[in-house]
Protein backbone atom coordinates (compact mmCIF):
# COMPACT_ATOMS: atom_id res chain seq x y z
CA UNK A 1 28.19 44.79 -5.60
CA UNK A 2 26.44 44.56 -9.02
CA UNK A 3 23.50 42.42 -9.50
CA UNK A 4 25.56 40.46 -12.45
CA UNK A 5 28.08 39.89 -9.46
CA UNK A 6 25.85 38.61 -7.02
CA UNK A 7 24.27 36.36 -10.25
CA UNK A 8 25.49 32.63 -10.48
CA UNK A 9 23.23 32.38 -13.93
CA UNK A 10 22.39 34.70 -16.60
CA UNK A 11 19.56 34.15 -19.04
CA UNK A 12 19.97 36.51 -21.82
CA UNK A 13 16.39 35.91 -24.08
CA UNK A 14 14.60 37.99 -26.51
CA UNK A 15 12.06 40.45 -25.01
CA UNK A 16 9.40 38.96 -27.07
CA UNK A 17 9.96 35.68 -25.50
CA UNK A 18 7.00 34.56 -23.46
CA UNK A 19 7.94 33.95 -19.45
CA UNK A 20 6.25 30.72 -19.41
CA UNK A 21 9.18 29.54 -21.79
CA UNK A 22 11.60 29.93 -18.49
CA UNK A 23 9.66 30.15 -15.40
CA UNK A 24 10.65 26.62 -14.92
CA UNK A 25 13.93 27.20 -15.20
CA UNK A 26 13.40 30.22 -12.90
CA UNK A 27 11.91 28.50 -10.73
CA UNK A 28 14.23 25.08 -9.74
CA UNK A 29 16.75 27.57 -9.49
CA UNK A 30 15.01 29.33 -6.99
CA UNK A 31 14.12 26.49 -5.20
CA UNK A 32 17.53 25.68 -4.59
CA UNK A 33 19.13 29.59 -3.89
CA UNK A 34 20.74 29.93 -7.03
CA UNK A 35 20.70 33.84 -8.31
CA UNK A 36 19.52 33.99 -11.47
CA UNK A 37 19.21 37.17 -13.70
CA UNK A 38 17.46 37.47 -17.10
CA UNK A 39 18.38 39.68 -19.32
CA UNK A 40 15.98 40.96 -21.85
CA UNK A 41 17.16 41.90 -25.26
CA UNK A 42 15.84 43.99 -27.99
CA UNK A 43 16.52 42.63 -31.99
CA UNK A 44 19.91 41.31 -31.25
CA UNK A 45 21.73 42.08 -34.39
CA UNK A 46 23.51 38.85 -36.31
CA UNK A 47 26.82 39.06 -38.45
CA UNK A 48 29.39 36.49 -39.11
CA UNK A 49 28.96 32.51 -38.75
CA UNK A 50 25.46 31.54 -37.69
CA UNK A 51 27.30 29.38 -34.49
CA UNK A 52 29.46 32.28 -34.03
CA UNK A 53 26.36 34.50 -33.64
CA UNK A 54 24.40 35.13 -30.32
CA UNK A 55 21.74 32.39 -30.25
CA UNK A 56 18.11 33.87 -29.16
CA UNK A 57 18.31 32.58 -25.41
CA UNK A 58 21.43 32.03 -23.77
CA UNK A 59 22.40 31.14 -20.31
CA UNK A 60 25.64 32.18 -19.06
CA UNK A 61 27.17 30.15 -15.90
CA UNK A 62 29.45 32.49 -14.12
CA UNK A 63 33.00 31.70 -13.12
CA UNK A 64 32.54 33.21 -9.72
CA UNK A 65 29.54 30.70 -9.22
CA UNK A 66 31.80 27.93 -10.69
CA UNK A 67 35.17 28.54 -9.07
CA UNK A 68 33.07 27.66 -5.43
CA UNK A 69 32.02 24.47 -6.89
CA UNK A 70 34.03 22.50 -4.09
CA UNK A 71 31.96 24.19 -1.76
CA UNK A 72 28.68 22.39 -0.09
CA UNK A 73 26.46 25.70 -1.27
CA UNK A 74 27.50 25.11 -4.54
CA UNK A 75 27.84 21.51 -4.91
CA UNK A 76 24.05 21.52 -3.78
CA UNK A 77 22.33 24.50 -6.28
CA UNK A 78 24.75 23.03 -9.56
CA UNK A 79 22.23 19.89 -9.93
CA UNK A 80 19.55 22.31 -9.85
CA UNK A 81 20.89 24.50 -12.72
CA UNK A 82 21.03 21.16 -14.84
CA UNK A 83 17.93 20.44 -14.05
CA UNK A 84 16.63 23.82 -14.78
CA UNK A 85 18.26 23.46 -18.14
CA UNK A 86 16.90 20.65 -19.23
CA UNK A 87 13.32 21.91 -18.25
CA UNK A 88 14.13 25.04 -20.25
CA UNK A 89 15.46 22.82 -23.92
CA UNK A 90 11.81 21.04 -22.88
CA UNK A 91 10.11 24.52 -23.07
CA UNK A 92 11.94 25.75 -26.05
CA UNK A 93 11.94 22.63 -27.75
CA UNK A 94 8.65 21.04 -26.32
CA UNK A 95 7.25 17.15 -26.51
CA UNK A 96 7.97 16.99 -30.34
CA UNK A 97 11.48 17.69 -30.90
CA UNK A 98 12.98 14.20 -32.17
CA UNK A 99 10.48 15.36 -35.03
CA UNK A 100 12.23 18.99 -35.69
CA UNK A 101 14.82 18.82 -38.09
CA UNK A 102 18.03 17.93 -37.07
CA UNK A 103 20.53 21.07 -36.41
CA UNK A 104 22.82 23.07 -34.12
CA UNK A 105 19.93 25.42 -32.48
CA UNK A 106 20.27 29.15 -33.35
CA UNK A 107 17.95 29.28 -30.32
CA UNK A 108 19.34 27.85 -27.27
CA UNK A 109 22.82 27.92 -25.93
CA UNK A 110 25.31 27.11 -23.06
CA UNK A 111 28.15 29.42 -22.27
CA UNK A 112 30.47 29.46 -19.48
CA UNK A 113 34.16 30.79 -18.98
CA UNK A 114 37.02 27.93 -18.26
CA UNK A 115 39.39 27.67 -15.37
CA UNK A 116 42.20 29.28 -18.13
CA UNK A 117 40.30 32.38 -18.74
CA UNK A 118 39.02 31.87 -22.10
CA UNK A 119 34.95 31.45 -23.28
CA UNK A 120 33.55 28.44 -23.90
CA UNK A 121 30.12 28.06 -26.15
CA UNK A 122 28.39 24.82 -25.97
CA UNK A 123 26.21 24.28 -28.90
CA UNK A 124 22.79 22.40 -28.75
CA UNK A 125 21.22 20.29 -31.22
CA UNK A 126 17.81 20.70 -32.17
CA UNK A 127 16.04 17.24 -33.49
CA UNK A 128 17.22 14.73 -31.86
CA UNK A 129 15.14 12.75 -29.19
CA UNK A 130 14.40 13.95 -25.12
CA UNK A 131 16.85 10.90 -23.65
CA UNK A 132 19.84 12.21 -25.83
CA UNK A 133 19.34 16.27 -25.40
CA UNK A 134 19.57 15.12 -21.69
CA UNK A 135 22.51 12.93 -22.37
CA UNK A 136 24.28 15.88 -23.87
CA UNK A 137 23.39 17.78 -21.07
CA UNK A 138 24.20 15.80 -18.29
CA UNK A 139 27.58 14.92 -20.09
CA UNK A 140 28.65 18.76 -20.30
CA UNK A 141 27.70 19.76 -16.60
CA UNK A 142 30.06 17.05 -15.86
CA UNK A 143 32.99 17.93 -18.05
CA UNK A 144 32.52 21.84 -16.51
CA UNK A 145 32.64 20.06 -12.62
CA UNK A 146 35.47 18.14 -13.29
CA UNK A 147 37.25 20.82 -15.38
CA UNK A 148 36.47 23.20 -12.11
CA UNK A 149 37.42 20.48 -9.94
CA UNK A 150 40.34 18.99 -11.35
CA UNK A 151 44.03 20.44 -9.93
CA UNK A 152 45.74 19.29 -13.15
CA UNK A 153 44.27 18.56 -16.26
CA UNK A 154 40.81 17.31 -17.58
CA UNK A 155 39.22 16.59 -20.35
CA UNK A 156 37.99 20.41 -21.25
CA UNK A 157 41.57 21.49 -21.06
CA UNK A 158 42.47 18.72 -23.37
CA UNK A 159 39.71 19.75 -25.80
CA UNK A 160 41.32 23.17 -26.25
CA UNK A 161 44.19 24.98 -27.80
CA UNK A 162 47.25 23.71 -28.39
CA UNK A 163 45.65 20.05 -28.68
CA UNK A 164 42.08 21.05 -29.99
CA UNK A 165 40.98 23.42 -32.81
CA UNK A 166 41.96 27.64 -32.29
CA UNK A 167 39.73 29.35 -30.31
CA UNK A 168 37.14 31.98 -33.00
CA UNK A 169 36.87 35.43 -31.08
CA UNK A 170 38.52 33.95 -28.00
CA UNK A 171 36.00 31.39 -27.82
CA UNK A 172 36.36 27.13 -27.81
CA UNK A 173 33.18 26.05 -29.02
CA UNK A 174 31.73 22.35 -28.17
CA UNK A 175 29.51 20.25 -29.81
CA UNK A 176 27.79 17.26 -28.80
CA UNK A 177 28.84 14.08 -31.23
CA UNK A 178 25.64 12.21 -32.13
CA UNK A 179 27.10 9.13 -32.34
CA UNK A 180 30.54 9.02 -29.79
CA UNK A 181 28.22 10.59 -27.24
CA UNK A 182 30.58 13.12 -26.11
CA UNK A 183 31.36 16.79 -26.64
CA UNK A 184 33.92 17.58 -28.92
CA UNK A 185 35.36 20.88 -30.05
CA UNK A 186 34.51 22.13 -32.96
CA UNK A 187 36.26 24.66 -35.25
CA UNK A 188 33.00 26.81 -36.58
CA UNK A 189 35.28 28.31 -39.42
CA UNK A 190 36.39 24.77 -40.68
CA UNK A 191 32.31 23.40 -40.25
CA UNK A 192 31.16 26.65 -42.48
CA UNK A 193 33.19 26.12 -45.45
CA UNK A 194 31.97 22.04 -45.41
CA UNK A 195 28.74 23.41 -45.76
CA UNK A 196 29.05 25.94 -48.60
């Protein structure tokens, strides 16, 4: 079995990124038996739409890891990944970032794979206060349980194709709306040419 198999999260970072940035996050996942692998990378390259475009750290939760969601192991160590998360925005982002301007990071990012096979890229705002990043994140470990949960339909497979915008390089890509206070797709094509 490959290590990425035996992984339930990925960290993909840049190898210039200090480990005291993660080793929280490393580290509530450990506590609670969650495999974790990081993934050091070398001057990713960029091309296309800046959402479109790897941000600098990424964490990937795996579909084998969330497809066993309705099992105790599981239902225990997925807290602790959230948890872990948020620790890692607090890193990244640190004490001051209601003061940072307010943006889709280029530097931080959520991506999983849905229940209907396709990839899913939550996008995280930068500049907006501690109480709301966790909010957001709370909010979008919840849609993912129930989506992994649910035997019919949920709100993620409402958010997608046909009802929601096309997927961009087989992707759906979510963003967190500031003031509805709940993730919405977004169509990163349509949000480019707004801002040109």
């Amino acid at each position: 079995m490959t290590e990425e198999a035996k992984s339930s999260v990925i960290l993909v970072c840049p190898d210039s990124l200090p480990e005291r940035v993660y080793l929280d996050f490393a580290k509530e996942l450990e506590t609670h038996g969650v495999s974790l692998k990081i993934e050091k990378t070398r001057n990713p390259s960029y091309a296309g739409l800046e959402w479109a475009v790897p941000s600098a750290v990424a964490a990937y939760l795996l579909k084998p890891f969330l497809e066993t969601l309705l099992k105790k192991a599981a239902e225990e160590a997925y807290p602790a990944i959230k948890t872990g998360f948020k620790k890692l925005l607090g890193s990244l982002f640190g004490s001051e970032r209601a003061s940072r301007a307010r943006r889709i990071s280029l530097s931080l990012s959520l991506y999983f794979e849905s229940r209907d096979g396709y990839r899913v890229k939550a996008l995280i705002w930068e500049g907006i206060p501690a109480e709301m990043q966790n909010e957001a994140i709370d909010k979008l470990f919840a849609l993912i349980e129930l989506h992994y949960k649910s035997e019919t339909s949920d709100q993620l497979r409402g958010l997608a194709p046909p009802s929601g915008p096309p997927l961009r390089w087989g992707m759906l890509f979510l963003r967190f709306d500031l003031e509805k206070r709940i993730w919405e797709p977004v169509d990163i094509v349509v949000e480019a040419l707004k801002r040109e």
